[in-house]
Protein backbone atom coordinates (compact mmCIF):
# COMPACT_ATOMS: atom_id res chain seq x y z
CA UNK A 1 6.25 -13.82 -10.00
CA UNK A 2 7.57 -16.60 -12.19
CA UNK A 3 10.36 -16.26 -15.10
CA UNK A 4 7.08 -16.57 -17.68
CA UNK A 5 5.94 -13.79 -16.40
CA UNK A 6 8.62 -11.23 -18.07
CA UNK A 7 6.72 -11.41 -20.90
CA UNK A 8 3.35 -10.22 -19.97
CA UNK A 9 2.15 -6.58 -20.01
CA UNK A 10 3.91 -4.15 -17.73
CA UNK A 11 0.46 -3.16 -16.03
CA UNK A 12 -0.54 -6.63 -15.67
CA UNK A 13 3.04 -7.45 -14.61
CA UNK A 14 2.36 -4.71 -12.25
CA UNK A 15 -0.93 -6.20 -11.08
CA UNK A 16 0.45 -9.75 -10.45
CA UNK A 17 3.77 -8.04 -8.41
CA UNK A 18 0.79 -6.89 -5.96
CA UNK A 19 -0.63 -10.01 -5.79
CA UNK A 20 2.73 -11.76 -5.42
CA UNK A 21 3.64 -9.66 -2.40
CA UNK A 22 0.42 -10.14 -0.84
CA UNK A 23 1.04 -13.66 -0.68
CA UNK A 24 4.62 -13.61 0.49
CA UNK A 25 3.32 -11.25 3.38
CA UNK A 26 0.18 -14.21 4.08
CA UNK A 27 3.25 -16.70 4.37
CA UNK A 28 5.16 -14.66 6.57
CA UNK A 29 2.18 -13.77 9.32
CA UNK A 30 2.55 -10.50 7.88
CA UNK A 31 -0.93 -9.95 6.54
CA UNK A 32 -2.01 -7.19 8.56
CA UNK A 33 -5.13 -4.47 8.85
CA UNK A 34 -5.21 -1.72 11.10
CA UNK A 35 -8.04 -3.29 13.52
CA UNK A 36 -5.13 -6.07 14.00
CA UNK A 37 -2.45 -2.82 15.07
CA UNK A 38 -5.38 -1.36 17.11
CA UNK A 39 -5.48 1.45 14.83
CA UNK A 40 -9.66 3.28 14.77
CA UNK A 41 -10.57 5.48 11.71
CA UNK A 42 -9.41 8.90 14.02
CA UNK A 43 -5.84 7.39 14.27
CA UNK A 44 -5.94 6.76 10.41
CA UNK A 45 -6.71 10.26 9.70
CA UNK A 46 -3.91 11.77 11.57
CA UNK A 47 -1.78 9.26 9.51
CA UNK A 48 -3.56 10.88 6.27
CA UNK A 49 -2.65 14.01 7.34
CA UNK A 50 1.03 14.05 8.71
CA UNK A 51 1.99 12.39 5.70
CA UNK A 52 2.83 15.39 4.42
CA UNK A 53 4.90 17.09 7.00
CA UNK A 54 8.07 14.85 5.85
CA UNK A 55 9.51 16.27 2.77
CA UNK A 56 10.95 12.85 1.42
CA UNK A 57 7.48 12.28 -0.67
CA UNK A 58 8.68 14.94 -3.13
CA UNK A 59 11.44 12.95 -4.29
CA UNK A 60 8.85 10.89 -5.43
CA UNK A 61 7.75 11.24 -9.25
CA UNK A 62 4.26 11.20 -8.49
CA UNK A 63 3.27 13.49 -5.38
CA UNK A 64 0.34 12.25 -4.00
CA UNK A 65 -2.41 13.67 -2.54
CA UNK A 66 -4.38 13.67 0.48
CA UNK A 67 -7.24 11.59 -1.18
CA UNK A 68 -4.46 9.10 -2.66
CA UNK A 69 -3.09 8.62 0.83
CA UNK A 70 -6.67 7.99 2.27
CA UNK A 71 -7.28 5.33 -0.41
CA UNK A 72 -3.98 3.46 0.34
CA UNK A 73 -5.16 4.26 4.26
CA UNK A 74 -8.33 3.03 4.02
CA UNK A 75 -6.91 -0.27 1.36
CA UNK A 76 -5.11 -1.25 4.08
CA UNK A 77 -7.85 -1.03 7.02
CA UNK A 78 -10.51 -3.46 5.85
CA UNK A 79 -8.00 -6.05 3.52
């Protein structure tokens, strides 16, 4: 993000924060899917579904659900 950019829409402020850390992570060697941590579509639904055995996620202000957690799942398996 650049100092310009605290004047642009919060969602598109959001949007470019998103891009910005994608970036950062390329730069680092950070960029990462789960066929690079050897992880197959069985092992990402047991991550799906013990997400929710922590309680921490209801300090959150938005609980998500199981779908939400497969879309972030499955946004990180095939970036």
């Amino acid at each position: 993000m650049k100092p310009e950019d605290k004047l642009i829409d919060d969602s598109l402020a959001a949007e470019k924060s998103c891009e910005a850390m994608d970036e950062f992570l390329k730069s680092i060697g950070m960029w990462l899917n789960w066929k690079d941590l050897g992880i197959n579509s069985e092992n990402a639904q047991a991550i799906v579904r013990n997400t929710f055995r922590l309680g921490d996620h209801k300090c959150n202000t938005r609980v998500p659900d199981e779908s939400d957690v497969r879309d972030m799942v499955m946004y990180g398996a095939y970036r």
